[in-house]
N, C-alpha and C. Protein backbone atom coordinates (compact mmCIF):
# COMPACT_ATOMS: atom_id res chain seq x y z
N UNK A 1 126.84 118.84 102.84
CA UNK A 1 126.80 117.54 102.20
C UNK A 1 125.70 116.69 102.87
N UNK A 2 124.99 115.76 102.11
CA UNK A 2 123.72 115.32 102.64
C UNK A 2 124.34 114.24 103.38
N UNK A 3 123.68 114.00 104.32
CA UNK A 3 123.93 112.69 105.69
C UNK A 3 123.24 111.45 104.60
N UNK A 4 124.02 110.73 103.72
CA UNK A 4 123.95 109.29 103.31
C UNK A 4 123.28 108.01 104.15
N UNK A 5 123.88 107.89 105.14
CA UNK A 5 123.55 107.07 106.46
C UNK A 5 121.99 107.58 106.53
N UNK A 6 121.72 108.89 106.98
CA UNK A 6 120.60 109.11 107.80
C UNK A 6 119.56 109.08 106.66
N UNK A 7 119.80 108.96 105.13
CA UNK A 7 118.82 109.23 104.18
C UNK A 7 118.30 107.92 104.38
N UNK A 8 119.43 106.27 103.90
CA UNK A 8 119.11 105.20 103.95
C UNK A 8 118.13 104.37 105.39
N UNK A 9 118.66 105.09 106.34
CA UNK A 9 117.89 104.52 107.38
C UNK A 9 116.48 105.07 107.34
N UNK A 10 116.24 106.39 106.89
CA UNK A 10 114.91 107.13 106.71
C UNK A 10 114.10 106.31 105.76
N UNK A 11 114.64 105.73 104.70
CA UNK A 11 113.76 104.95 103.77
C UNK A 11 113.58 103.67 104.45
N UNK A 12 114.33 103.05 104.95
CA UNK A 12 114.03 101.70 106.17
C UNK A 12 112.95 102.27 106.80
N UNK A 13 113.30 103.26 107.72
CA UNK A 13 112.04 103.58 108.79
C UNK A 13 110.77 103.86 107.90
N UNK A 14 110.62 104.80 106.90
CA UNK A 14 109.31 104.57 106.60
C UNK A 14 108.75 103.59 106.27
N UNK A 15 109.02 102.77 105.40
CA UNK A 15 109.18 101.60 104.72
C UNK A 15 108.31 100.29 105.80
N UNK A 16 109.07 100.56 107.13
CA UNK A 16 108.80 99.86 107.61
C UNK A 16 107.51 100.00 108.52
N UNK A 17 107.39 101.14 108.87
CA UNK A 17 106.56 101.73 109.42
C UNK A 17 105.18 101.47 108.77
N UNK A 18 105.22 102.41 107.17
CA UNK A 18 103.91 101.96 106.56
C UNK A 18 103.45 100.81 106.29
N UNK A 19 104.63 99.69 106.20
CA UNK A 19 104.54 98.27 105.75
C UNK A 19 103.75 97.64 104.73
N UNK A 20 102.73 98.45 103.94
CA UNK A 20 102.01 98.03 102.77
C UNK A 20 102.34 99.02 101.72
N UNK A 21 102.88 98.29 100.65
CA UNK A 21 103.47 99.19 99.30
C UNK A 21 102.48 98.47 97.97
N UNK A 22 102.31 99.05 96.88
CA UNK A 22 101.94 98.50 96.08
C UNK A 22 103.17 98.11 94.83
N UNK A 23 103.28 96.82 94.89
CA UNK A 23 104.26 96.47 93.95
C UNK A 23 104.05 96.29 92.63
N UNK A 24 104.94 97.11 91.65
CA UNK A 24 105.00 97.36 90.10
C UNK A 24 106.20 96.19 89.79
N UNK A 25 105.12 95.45 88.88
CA UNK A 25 106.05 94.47 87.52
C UNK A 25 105.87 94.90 86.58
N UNK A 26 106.86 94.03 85.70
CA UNK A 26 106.18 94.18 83.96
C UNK A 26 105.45 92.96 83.57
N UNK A 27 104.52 93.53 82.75
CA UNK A 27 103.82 92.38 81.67
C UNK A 27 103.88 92.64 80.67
N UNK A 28 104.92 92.17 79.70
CA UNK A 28 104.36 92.24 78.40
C UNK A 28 105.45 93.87 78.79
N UNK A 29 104.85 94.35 77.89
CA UNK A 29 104.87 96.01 77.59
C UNK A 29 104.21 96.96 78.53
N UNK A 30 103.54 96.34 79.27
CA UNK A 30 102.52 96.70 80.61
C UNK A 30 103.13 96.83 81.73
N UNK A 31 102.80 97.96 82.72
CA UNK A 31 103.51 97.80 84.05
C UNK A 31 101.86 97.36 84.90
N UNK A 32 102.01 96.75 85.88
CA UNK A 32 101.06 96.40 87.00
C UNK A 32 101.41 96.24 88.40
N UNK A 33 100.57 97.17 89.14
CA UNK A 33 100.46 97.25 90.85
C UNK A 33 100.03 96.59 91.37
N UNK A 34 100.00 96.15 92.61
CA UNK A 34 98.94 95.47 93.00
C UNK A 34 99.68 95.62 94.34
N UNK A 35 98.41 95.61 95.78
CA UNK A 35 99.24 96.22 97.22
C UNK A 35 99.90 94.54 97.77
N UNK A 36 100.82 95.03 98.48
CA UNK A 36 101.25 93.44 99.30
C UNK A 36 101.92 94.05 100.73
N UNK A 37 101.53 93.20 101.17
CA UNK A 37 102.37 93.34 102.83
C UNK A 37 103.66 93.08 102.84
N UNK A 38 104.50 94.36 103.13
CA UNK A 38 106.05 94.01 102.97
C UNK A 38 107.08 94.01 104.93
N UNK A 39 107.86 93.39 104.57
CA UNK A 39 108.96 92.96 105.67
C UNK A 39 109.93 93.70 105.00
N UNK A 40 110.73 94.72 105.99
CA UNK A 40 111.52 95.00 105.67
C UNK A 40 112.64 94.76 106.63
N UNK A 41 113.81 94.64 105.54
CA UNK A 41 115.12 93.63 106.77
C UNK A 41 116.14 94.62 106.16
N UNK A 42 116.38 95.47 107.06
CA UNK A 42 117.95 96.47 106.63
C UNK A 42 118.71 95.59 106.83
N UNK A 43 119.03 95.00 108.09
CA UNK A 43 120.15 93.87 107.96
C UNK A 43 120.17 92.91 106.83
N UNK A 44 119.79 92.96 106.56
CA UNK A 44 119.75 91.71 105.26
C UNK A 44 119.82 92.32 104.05
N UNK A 45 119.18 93.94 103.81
CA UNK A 45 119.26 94.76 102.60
C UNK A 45 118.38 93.79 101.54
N UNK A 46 117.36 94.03 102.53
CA UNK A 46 115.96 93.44 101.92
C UNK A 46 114.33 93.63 102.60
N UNK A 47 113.55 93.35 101.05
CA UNK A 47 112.05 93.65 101.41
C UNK A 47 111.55 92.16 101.23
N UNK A 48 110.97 91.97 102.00
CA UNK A 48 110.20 90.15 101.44
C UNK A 48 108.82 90.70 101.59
N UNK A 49 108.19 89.35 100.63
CA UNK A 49 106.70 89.21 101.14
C UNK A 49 106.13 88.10 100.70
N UNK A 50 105.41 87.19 101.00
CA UNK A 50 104.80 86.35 101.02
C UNK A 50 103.50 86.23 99.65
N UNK A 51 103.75 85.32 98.83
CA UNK A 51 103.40 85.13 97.40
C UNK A 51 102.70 83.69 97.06
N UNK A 52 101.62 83.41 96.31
CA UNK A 52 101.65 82.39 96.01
C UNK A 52 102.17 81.98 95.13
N UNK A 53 102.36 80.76 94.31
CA UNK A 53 103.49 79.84 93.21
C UNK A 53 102.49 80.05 92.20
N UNK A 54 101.33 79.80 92.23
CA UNK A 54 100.26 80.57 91.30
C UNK A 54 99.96 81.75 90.72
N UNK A 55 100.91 82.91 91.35
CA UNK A 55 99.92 84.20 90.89
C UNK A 55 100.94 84.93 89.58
N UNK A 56 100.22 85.41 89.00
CA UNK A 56 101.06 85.96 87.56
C UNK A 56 102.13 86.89 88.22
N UNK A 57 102.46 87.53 89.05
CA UNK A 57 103.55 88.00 89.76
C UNK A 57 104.84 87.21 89.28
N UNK A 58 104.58 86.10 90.35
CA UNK A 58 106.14 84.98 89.92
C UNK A 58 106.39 84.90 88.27
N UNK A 59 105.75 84.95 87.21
CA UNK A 59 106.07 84.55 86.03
C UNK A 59 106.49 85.81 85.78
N UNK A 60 106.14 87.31 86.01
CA UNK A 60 106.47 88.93 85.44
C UNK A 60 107.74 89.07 86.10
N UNK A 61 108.26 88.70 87.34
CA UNK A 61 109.83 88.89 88.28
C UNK A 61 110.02 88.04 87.13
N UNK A 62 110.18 86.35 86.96
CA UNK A 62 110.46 85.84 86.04
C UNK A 62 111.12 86.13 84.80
N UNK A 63 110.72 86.69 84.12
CA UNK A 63 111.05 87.64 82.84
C UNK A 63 111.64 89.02 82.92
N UNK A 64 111.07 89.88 84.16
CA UNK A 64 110.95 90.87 83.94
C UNK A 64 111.89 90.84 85.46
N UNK A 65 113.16 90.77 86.30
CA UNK A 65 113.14 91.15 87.76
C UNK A 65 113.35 92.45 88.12
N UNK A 66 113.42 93.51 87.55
CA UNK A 66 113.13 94.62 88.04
C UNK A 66 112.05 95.07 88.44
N UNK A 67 111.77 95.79 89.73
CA UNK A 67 110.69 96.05 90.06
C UNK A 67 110.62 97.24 90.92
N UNK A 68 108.96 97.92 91.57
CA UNK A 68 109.27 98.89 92.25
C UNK A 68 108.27 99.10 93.25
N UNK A 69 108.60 99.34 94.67
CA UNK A 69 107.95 99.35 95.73
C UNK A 69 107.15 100.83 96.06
N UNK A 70 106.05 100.89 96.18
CA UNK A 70 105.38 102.56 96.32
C UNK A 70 104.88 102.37 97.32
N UNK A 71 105.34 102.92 98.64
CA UNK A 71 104.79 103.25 100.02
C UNK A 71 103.94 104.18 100.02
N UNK A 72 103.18 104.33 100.83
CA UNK A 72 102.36 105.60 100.85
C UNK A 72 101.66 105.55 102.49
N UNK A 73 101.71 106.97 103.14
CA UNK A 73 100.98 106.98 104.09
C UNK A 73 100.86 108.68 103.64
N UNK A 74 99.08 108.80 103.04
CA UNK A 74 98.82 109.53 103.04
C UNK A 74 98.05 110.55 103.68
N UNK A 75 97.67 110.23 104.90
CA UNK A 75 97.53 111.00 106.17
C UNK A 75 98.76 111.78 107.07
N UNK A 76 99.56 110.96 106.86
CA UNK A 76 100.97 111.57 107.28
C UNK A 76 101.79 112.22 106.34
N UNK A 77 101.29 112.60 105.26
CA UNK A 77 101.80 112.86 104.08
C UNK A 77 103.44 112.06 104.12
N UNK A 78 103.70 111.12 104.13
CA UNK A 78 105.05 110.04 103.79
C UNK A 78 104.93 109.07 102.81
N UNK A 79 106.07 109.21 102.26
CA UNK A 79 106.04 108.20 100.64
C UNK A 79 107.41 107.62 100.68
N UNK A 80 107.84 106.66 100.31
CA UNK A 80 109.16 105.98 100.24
C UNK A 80 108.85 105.30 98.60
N UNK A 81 109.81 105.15 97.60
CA UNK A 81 109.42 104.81 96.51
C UNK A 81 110.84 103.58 96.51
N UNK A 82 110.62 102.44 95.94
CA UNK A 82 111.85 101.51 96.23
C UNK A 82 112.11 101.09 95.08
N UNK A 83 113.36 101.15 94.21
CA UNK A 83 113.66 100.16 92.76
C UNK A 83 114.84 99.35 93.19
N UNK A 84 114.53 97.84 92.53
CA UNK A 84 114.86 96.88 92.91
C UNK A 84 114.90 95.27 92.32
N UNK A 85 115.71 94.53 92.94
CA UNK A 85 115.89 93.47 92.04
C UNK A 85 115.04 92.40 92.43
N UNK A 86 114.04 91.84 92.28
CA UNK A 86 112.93 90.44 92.98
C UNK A 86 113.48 89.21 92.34
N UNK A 87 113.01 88.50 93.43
CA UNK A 87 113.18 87.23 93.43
C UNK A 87 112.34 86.26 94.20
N UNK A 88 111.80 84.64 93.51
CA UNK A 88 110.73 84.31 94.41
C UNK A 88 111.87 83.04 94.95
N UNK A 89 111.76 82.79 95.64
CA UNK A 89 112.56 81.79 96.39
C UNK A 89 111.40 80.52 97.62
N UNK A 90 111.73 79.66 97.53
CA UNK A 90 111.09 78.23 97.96
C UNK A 90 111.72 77.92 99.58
N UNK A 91 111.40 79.21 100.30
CA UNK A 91 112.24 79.15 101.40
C UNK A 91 111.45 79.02 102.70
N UNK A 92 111.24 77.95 102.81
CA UNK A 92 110.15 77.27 104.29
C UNK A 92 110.45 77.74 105.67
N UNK A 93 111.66 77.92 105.88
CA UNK A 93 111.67 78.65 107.17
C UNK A 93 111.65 80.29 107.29
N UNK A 94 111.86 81.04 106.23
CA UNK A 94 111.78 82.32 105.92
C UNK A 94 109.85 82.59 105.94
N UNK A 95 109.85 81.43 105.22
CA UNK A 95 107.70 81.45 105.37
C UNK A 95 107.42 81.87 106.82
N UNK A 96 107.90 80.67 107.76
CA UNK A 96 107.47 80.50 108.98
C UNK A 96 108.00 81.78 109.80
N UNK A 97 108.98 82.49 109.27
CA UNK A 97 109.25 83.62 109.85
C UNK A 97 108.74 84.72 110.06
N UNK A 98 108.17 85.27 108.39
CA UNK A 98 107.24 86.25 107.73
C UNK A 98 105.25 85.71 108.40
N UNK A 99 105.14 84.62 108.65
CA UNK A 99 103.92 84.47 108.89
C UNK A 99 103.54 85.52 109.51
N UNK A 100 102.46 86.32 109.37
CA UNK A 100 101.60 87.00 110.28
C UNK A 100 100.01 87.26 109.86
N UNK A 101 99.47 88.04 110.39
CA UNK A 101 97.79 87.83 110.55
C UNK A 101 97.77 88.46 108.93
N UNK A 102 98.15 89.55 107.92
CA UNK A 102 97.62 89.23 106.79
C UNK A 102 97.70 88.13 105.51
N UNK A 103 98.43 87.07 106.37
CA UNK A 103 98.68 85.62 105.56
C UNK A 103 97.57 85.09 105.84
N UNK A 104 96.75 84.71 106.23
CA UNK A 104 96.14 84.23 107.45
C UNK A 104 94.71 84.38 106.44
N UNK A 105 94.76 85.30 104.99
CA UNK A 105 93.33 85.97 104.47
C UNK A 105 93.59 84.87 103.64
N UNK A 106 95.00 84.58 103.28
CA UNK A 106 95.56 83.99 101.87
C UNK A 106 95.50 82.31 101.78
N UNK A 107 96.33 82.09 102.79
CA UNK A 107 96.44 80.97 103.31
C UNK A 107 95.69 80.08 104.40
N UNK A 108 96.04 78.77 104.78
CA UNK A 108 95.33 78.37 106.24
C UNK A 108 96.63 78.46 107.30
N UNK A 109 97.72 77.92 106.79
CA UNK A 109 98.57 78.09 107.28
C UNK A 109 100.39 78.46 106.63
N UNK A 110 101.79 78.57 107.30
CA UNK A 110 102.57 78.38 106.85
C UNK A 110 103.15 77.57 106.14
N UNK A 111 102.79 76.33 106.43
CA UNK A 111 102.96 74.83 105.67
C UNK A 111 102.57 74.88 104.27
N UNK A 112 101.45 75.57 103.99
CA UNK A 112 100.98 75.82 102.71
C UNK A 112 101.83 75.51 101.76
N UNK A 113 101.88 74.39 101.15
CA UNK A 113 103.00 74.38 99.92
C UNK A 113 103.22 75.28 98.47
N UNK A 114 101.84 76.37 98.55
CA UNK A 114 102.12 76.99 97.34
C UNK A 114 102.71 78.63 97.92
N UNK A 115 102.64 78.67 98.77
CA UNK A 115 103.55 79.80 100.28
C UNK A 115 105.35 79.79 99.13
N UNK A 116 104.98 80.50 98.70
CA UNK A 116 106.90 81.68 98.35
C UNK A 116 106.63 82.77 98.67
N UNK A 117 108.22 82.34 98.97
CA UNK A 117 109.14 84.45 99.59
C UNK A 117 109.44 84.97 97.96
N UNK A 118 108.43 86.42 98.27
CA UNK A 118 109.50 87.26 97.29
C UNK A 118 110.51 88.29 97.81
N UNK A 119 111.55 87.83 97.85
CA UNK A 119 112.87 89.09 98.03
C UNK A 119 113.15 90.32 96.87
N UNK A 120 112.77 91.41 97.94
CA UNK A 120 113.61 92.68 96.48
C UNK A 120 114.61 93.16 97.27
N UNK A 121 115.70 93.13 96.60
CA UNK A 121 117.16 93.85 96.89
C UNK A 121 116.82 94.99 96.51
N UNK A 122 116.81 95.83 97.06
CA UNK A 122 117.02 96.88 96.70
C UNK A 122 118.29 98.26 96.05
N UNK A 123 118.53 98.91 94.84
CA UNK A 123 118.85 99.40 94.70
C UNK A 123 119.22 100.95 94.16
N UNK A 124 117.82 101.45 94.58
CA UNK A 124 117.51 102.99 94.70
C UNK A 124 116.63 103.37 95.37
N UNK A 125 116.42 104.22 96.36
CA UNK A 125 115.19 104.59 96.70
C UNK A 125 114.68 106.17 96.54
N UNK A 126 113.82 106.73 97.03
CA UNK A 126 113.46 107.85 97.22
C UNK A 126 112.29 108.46 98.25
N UNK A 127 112.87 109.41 98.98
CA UNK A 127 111.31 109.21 100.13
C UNK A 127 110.94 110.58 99.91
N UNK A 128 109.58 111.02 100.71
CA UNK A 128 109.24 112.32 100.89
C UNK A 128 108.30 112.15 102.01
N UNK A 129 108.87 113.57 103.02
CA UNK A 129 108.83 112.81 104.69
C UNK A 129 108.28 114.33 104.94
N UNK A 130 107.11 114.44 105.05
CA UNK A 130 106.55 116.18 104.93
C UNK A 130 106.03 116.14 106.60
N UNK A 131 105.83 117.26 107.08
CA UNK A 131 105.44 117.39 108.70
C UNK A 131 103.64 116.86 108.74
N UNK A 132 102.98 116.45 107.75
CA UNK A 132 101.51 115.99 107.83
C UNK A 132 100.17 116.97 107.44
N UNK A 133 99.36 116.53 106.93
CA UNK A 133 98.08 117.08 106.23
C UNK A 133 98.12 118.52 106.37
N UNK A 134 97.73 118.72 107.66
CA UNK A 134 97.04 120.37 107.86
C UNK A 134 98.64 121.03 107.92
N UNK A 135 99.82 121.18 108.10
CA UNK A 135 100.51 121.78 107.83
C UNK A 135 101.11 121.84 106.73
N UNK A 136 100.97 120.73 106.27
CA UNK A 136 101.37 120.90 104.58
C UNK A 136 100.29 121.74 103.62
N UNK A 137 99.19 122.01 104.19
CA UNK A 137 98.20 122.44 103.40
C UNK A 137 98.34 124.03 104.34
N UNK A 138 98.37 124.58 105.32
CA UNK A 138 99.23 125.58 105.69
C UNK A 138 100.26 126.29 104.92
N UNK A 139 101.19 125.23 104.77
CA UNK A 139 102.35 125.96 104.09
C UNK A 139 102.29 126.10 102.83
N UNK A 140 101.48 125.55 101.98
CA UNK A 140 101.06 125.52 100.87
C UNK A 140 100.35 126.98 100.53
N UNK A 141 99.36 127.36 101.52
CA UNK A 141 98.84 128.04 100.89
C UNK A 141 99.28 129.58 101.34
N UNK A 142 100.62 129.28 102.60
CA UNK A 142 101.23 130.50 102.79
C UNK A 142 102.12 131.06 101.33
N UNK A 143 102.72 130.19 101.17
CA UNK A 143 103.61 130.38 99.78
C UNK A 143 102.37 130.69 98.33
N UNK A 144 101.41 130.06 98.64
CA UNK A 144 100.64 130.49 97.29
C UNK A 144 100.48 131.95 97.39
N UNK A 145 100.35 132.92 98.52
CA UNK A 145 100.41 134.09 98.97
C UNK A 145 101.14 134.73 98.63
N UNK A 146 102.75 134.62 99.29
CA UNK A 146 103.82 135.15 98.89
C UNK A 146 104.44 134.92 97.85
N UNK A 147 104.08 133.92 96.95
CA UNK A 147 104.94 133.79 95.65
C UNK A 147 106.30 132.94 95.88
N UNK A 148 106.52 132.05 97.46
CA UNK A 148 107.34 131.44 97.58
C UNK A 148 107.25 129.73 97.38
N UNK A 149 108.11 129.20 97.47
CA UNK A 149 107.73 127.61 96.84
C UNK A 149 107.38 127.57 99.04
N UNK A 150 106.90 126.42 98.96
CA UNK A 150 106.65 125.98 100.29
C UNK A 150 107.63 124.71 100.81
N UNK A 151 108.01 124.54 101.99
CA UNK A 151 108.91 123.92 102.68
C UNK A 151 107.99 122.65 102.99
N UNK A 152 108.08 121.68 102.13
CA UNK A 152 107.26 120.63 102.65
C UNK A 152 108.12 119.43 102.98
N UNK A 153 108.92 119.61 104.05
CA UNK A 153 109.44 118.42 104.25
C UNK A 153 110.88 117.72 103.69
N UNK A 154 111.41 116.80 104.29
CA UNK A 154 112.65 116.07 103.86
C UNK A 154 112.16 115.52 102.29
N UNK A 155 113.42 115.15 101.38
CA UNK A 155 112.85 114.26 100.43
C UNK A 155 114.70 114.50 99.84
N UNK A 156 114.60 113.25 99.78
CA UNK A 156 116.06 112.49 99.28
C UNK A 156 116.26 111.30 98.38
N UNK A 157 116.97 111.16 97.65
CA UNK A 157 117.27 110.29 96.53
C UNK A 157 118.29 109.69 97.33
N UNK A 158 118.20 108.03 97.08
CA UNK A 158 119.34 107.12 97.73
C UNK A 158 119.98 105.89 97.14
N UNK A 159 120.81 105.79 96.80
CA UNK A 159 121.44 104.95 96.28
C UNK A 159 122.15 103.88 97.42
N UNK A 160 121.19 102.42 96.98
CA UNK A 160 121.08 101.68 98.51
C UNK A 160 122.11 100.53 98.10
């Protein structure tokens, strides 16, 4: 039986580790990415990130709050994929919390009055946690040999 516990904390740890995901909304009939610097808070059973009150983002959660987080560290071959519920929230001390040096491109400071948190709750994830480049490309091409599938790593579906 799969370790539940150890799947959910695995999607935290990568998650947190890679810390830049590209986040999918809807527009319209349209889905759109775009990368953002994410915080991730297991205690809280949350991803934040720092948004302006301006950007077509807030109006697509708006309409649309489902959404989905795509991690990627593709040197390490690791992926965490996150679906989830967003929300932009007007929360000034959560700003001052999240501040760090890639705000800093966006903004002048925390005070910034057009500065919102977006929160995604999360409620599914999925990771794929492979041993890295040259052994995945190793095992790849041992199995292309033998006719066997190749062992690339953890990868689990989680219901968070």
């Amino acid at each position: 039986m799969p370790d539940f516990e150890h799947d959910i904390q695995k999607v935290w740890d990568l998650a947190d580790k890679i810390g830049f995901c590209m986040l999918t909304t809807q527009t319209g009939t349209d889905l759109r990415a775009r990368p953002m610097s994410a915080y991730a808070e297991r205690l809280e059973n949350a991803f934040y990130f720092l948004t302006d009150v301006t950007s077509h983002k807030d109006d697509e959660i708006a309409q649309h709050p489902k959404v989905c987080l795509a991690f990627g560290d593709s040197k390490g071959q690791k992926y965490v994929s996150v679906s989830g519920t967003a929300e932009v929230q007007n929360d000034r001390e959560m700003i001052r919390e999240l501040w760090a040096t890639p705000a800093k491109a966006w903004w002048d400071g925390p005070e910034d009055p057009s500065i919102r948190v977006l929160k995604v709750t999360p409620s599914f994830a999925e990771y794929w946690d492979s041993p890295g480049t040259v052994v995945s490309y190793i095992k790849m091409a041992a199995a292309a040999l033998t006719s066997a599938k190749p062992d690339m790593g953890d990868n689990a579906k989680v219901h968070m």
